[in-house]
Protein backbone atom coordinates (compact mmCIF):
# COMPACT_ATOMS: atom_id res chain seq x y z
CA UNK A 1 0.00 0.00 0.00
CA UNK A 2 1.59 3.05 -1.25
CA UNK A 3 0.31 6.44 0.75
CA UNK A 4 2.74 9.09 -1.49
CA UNK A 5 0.20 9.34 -4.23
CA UNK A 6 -3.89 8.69 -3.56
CA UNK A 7 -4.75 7.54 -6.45
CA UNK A 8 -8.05 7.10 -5.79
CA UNK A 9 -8.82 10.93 -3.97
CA UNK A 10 -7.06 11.78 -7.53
CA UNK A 11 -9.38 10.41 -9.29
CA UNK A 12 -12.31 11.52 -7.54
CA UNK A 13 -11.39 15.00 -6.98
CA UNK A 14 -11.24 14.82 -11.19
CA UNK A 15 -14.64 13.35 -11.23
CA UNK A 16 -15.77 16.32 -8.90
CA UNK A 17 -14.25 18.83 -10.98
CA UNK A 18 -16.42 17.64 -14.15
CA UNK A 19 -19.36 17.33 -12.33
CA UNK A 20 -18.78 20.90 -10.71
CA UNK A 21 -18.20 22.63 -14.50
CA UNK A 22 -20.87 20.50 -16.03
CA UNK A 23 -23.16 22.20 -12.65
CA UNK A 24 -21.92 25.50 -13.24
CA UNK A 25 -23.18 25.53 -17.47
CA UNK A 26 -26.57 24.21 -16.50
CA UNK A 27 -27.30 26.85 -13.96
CA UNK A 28 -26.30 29.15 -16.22
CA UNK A 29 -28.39 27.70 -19.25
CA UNK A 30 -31.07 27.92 -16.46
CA UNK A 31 -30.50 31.22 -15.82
CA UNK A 32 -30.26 32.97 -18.97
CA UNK A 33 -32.64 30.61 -20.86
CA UNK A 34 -29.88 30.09 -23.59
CA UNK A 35 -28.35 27.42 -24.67
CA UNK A 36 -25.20 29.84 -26.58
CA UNK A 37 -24.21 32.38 -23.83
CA UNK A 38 -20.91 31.97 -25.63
CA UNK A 39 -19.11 31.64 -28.63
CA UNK A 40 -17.36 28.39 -26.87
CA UNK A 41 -20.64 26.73 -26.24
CA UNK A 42 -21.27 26.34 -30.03
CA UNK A 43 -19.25 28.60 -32.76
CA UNK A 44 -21.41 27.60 -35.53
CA UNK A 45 -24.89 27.88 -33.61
CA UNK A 46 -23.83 31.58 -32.40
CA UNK A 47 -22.60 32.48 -35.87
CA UNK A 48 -26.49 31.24 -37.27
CA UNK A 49 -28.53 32.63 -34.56
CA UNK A 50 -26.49 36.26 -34.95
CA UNK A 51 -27.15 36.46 -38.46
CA UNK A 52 -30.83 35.49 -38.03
CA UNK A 53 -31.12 37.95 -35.42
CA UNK A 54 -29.30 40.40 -37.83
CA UNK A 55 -32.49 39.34 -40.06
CA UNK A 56 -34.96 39.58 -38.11
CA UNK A 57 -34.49 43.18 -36.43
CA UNK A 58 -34.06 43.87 -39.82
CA UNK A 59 -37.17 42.83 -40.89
CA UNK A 60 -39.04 44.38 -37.45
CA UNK A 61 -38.01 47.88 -38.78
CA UNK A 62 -38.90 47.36 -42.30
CA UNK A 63 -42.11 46.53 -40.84
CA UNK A 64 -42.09 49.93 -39.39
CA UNK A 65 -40.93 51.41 -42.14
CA UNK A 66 -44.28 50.32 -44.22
CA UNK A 67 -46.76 51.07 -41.07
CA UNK A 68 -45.07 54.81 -41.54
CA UNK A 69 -45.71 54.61 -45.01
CA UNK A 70 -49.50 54.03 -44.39
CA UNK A 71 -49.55 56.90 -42.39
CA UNK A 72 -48.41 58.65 -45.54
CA UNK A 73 -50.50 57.38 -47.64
CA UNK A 74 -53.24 58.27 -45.22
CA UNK A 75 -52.04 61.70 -44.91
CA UNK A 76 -52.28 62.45 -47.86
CA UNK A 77 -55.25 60.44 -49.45
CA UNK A 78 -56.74 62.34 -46.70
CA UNK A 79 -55.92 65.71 -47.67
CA UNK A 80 -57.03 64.62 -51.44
CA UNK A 81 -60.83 63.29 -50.01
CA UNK A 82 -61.08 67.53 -49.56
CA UNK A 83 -59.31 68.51 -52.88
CA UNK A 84 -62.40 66.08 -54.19
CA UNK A 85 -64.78 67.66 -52.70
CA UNK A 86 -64.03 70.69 -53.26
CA UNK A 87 -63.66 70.05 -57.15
CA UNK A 88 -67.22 68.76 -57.20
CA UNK A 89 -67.85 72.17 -55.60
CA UNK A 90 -65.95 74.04 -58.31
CA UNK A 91 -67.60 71.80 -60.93
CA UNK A 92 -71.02 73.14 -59.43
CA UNK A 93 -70.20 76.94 -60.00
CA UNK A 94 -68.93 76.12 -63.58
CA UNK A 95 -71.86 74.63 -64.90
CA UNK A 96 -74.09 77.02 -62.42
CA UNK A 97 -72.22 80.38 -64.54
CA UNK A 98 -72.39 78.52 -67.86
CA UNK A 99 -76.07 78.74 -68.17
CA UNK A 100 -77.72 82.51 -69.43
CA UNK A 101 -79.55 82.40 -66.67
CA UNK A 102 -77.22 84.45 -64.75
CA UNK A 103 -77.31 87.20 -67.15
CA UNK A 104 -76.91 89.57 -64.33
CA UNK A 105 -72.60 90.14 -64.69
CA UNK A 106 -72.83 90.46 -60.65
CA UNK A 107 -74.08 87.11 -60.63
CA UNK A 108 -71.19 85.80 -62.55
CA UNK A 109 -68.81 87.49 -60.64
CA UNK A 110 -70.24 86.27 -57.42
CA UNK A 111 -69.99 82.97 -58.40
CA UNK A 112 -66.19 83.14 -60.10
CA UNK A 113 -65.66 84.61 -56.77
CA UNK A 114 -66.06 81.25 -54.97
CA UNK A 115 -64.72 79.67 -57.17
CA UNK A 116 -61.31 81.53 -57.28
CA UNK A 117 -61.21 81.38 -53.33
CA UNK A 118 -61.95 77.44 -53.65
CA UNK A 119 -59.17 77.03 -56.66
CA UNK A 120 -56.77 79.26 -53.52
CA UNK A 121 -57.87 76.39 -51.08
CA UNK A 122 -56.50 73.38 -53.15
CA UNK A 123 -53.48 75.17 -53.54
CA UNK A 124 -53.08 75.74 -49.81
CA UNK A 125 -53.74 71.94 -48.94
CA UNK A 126 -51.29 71.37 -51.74
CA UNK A 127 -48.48 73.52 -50.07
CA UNK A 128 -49.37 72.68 -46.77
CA UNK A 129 -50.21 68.96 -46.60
CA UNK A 130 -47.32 67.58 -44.94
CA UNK A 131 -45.66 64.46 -43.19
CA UNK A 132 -42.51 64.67 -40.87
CA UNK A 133 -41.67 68.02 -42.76
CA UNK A 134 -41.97 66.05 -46.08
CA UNK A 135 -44.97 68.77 -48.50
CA UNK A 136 -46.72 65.66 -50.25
CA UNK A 137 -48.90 67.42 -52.77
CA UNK A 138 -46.79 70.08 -54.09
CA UNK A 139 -45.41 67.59 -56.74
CA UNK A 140 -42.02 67.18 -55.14
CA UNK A 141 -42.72 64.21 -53.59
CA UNK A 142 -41.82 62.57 -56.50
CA UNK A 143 -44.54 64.12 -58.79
CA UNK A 144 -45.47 64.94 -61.97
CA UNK A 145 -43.26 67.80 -64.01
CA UNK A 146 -44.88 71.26 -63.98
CA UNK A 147 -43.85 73.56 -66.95
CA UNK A 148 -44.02 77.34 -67.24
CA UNK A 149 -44.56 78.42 -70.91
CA UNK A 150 -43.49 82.15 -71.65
CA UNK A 151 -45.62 84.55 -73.38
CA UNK A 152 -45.79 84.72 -76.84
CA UNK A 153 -42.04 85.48 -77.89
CA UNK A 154 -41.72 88.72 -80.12
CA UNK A 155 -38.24 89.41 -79.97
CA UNK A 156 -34.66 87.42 -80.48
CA UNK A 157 -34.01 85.81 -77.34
CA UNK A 158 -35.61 82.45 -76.52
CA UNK A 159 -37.56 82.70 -73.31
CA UNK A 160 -37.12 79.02 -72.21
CA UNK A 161 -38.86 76.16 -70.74
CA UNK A 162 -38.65 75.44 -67.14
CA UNK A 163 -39.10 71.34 -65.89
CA UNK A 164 -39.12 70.80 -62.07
CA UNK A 165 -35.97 68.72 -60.49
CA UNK A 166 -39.08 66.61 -59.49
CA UNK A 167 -39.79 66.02 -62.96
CA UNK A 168 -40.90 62.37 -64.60
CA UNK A 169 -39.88 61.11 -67.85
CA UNK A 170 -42.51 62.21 -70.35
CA UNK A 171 -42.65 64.44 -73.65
CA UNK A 172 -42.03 68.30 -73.55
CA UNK A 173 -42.79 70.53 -76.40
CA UNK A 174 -40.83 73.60 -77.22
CA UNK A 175 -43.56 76.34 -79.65
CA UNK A 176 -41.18 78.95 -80.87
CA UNK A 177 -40.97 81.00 -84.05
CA UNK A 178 -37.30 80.60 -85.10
CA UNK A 179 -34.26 78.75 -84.75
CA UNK A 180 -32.49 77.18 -81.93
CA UNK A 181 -28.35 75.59 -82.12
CA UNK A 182 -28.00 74.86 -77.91
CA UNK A 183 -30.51 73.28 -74.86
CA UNK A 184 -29.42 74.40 -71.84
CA UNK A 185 -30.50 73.18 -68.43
CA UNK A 186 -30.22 74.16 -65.13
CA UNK A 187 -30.89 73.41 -61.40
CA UNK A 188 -30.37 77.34 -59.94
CA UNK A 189 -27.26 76.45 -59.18
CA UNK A 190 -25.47 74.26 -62.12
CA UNK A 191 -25.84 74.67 -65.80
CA UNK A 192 -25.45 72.27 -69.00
CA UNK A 193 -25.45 73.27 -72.52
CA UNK A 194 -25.24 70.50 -75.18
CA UNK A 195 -25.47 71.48 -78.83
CA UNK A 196 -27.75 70.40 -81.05
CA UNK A 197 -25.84 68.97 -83.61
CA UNK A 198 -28.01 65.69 -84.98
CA UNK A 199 -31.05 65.19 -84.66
CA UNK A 200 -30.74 61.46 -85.02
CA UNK A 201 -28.44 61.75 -81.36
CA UNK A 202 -29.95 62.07 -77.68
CA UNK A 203 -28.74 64.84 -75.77
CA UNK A 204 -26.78 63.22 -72.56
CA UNK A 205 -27.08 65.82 -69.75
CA UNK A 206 -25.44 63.79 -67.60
CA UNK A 207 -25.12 65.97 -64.76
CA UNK A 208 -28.54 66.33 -64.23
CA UNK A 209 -29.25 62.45 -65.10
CA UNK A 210 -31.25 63.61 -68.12
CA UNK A 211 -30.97 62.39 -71.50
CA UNK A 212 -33.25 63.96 -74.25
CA UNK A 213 -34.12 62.16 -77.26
CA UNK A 214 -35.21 64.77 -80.76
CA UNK A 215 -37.80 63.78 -83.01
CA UNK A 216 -37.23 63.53 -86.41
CA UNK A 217 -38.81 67.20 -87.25
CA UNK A 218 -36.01 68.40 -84.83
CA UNK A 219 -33.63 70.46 -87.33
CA UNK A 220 -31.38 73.51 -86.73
CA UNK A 221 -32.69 74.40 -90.19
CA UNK A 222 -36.21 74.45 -89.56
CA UNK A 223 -38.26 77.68 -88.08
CA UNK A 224 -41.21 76.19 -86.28
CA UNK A 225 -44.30 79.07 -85.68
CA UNK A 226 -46.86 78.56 -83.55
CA UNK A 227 -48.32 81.89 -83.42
CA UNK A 228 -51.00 82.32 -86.19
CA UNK A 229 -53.07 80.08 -88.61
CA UNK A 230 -49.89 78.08 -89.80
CA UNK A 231 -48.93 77.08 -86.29
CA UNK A 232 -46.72 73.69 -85.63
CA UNK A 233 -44.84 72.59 -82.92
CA UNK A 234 -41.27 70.47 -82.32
CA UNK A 235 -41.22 68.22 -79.74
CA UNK A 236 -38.99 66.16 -77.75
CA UNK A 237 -38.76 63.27 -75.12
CA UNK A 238 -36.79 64.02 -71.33
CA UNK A 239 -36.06 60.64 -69.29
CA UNK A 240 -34.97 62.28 -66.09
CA UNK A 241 -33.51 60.63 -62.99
CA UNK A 242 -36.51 59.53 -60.88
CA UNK A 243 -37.36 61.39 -57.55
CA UNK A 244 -40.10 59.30 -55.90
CA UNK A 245 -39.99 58.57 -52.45
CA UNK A 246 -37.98 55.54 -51.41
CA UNK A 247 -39.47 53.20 -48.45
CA UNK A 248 -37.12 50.60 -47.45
CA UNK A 249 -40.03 47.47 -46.77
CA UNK A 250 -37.48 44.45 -46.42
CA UNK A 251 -34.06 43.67 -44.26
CA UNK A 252 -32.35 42.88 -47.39
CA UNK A 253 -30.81 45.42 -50.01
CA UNK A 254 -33.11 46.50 -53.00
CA UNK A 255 -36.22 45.65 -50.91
CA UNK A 256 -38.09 48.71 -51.29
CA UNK A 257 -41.02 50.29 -52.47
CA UNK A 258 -41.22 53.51 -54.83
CA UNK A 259 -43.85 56.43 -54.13
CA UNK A 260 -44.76 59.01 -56.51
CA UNK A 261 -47.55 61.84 -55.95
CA UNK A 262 -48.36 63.98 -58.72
CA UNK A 263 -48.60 67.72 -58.38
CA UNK A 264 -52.16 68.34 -56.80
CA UNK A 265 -51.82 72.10 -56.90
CA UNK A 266 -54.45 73.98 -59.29
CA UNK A 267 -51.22 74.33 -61.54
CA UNK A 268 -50.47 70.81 -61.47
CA UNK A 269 -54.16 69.74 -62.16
CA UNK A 270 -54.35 72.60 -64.89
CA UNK A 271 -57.16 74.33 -63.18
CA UNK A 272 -54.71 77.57 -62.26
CA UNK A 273 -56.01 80.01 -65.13
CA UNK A 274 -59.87 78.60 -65.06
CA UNK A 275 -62.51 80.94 -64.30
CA UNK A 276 -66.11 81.19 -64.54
CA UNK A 277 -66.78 85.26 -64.85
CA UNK A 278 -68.13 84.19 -68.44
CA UNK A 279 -70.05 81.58 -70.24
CA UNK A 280 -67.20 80.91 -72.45
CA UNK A 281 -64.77 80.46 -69.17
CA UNK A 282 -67.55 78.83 -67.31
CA UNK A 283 -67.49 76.36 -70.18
CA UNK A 284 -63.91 75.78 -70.43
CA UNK A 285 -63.67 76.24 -67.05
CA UNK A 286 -66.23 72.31 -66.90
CA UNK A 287 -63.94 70.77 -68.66
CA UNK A 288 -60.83 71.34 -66.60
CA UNK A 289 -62.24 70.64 -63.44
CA UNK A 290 -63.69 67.22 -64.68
CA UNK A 291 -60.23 67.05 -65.93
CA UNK A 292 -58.97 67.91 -62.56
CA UNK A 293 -61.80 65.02 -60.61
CA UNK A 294 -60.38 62.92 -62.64
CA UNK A 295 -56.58 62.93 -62.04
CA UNK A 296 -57.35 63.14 -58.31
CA UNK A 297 -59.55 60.10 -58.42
CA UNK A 298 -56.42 58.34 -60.18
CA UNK A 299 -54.09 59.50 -57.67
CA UNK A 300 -56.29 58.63 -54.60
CA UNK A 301 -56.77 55.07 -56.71
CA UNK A 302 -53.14 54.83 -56.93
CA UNK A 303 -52.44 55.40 -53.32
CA UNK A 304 -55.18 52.74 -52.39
CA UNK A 305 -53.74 50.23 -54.03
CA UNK A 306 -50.33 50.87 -52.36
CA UNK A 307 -52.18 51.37 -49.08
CA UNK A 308 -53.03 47.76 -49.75
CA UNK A 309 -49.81 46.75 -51.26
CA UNK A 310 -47.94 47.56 -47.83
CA UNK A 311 -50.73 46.51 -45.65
CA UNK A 312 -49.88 42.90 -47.33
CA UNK A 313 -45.70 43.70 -47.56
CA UNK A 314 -46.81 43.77 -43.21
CA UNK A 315 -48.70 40.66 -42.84
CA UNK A 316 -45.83 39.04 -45.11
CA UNK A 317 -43.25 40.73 -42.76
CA UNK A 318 -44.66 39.54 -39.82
CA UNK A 319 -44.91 36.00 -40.60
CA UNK A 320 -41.30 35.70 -42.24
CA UNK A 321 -39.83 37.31 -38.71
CA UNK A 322 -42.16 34.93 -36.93
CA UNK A 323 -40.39 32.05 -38.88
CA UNK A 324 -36.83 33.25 -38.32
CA UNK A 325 -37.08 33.59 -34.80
CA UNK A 326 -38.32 30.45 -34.22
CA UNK A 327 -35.39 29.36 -36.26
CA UNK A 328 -33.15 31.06 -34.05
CA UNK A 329 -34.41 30.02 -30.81
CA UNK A 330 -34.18 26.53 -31.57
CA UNK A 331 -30.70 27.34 -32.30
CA UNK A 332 -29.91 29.53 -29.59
CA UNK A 333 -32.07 29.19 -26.91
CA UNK A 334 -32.48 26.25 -24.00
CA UNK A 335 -34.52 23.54 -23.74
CA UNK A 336 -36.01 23.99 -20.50
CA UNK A 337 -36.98 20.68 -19.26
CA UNK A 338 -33.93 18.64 -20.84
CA UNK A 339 -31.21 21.20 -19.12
CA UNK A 340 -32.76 20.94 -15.59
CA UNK A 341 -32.84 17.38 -16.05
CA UNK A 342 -28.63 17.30 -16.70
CA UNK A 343 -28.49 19.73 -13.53
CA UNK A 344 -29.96 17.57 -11.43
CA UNK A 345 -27.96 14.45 -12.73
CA UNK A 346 -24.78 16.84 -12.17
CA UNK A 347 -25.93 18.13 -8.99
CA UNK A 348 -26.34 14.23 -7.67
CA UNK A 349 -23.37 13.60 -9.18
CA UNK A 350 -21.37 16.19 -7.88
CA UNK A 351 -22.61 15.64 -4.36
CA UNK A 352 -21.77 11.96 -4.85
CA UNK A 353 -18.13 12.88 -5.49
CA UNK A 354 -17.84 14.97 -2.68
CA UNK A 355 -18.73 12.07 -0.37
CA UNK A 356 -16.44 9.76 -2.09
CA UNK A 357 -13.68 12.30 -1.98
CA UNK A 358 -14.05 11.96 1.89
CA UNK A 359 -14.04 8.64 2.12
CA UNK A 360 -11.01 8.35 -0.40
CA UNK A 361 -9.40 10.51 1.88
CA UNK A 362 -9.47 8.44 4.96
CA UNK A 363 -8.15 5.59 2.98
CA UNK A 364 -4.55 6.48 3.86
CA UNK A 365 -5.21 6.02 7.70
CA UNK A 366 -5.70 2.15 7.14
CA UNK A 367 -1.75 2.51 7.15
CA UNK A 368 -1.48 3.57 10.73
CA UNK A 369 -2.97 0.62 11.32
CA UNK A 370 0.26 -1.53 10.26
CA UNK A 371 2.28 0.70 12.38
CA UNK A 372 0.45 -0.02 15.60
């Protein structure tokens, strides 16, 4: 009997120190209610479950993102449901002042007054319908292009053609009596000029992100006249960098969702100059207001159906981060029942050791028998 070395305490002590780690983990699966509170516990589970998470706060916020984008929407599909109605109102006074029965001029006038102050009204929900400081109706929220025509031109200098930054690809016409050899274009603060050299060659204004395309009666050569009976016109095509609103509805890149509202001023909807102080305004003045019902009803259509759109992009949202983070936790997270069961098999075990330790201990005394 050798007393130098207990092998058997040795043993037991290692025992004890296994049992004691194995104790330590479970109480602190128990604890936290993962079953990864490190990277040692399993590298390739924590490297899954922190790009899921990755994922699904991702998708979380996108699902914000779209429930602000309602709120938009609402905004200003709300603001429009008044535009309507006051259209329908406008529409009233036009046919109202088109019949001879108001012969009486202070009738008319009466009558074109409403209707002027009503034309001021859509033009002050259009400047002043707003969302987080964003103007939504004013046709740079990714709108429609507005143009502003000179007067008739009676002298040398070409007056020009203004297009809105906001401005969507579409055709432009230019009505001048002469020649032209440059386009220019500016922002207020930068300017282009690109000759016009063939007609048969777009015009790349690529610092604007505008490229214009001639048509074929497009010639240096030509003088085009508008004004009087042999009027014609030149015309020409602008594809222009788009400005809609952006709404990031996914966790991934290029998940998003493009917004556009057209310019719902009385300018935009090409009301601005309509009057009704006349029968012969009052009857023009029907026709642009229908006009005018009827590109609000298509832009309150179009922001239904995205209204809709995102409303599904949500629900979608919802159940794809539902998904994932069961994914995770079945990566990550503890199973309850089958981690208190190893702590209690530890915990027995442990205390088993420690009473075997003891006895492995006394074993050495046996020896003092001998020398008795």
């Amino acid at each position: 009997m050798r007393i130098n070395n207990n092998l058997m305490a040795m043993n037991t002590q290692r025992y004890l120190s296994i049992n004691n780690s194995n104790t330590s983990k479970s109480i602190e699966k128990l604890s936290s209610g993962y079953r990864i509170n490190r990277a040692g516990d399993d590298a390739a589970g924590l490297a899954i479950s922190e790009k899921m998470r990755a994922q699904i706060r991702g998708l979380d916020m996108a699902a914000k993102n779209s429930q602000d984008a309602i709120s938009l929407i609402q905004t200003a599909e709300g603001a429009l449901t008044e535009t309507h109605a006051i259209l329908q109102r406008m529409s009233e006074l036009a046919v109202q002042s088109a019949s001879d029965t108001n012969q009486d001029s202070v009738d008319r006038e009466a009558l074109n007054q409403e209707f002027t102050e009503l034309k001021n009204e859509i033009d002050d929900i259009s400047s002043t319908t707003k969302f987080n400081g964003k103007t939504l109706l004013d046709g740079s929220f990714g709108g429609t292009p507005t143009t502003d025509m000179g007067t008739v031109i009676t002298d040398t200098a070409f007056e020009g053609v203004k297009v809105s930054e906001q401005a969507k690809a579409g055709t432009y016409s230019i009505y001048a009596d002469g020649t032209a050899e440059t386009v220019t274009i500016t922002d207020g603060t930068t300017t282009q000029t690109l000759a016009i050299a063939d007609k048969a060659q777009p015009l790349n204004f690529s610092t604007f992100g505008i490229e214009i395309d001639l048509n074929n009666s497009f010639l240096i050569s030509d003088a085009e006249t508008v004004f009087g009976t042999s009027a014609s016109a030149t015309s020409f095509d602008i594809t222009a960098a788009g400005a809609a609103a952006i709404f990031q509805t996914g966790a991934s890149q290029g998940d998003e969702l493009s917004l556009s509202i057209a310019n719902m001023s009385t300018t935009g909807l090409s009301i601005d100059t309509a009057s009704v102080d006349n029968r012969a305004n009052a009857q023009s003045a029907i026709s642009s207001v229908n006009g005018a019902l009827n590109s609000v009803s298509t832009e309150r259509a179009k922001l239904g159906a995205y209204q809709n759109r995102l409303e599904h992009k949500i629900n979608s949202l919802s159940i794809s981060a539902e998904n994932l983070q069961a994914a995770e936790s079945r990566i990550r997270d503890v199973d309850m029942a089958k981690e208190m069961m190893n702590f209690t098999k530890n915990n027995i075990l442990t205390q088993a050791a420690t009473a075997m330790l003891a006895q492995a201990n006394q074993s050495p005394q046996t020896v003092l028998q001998l020398l008795r």
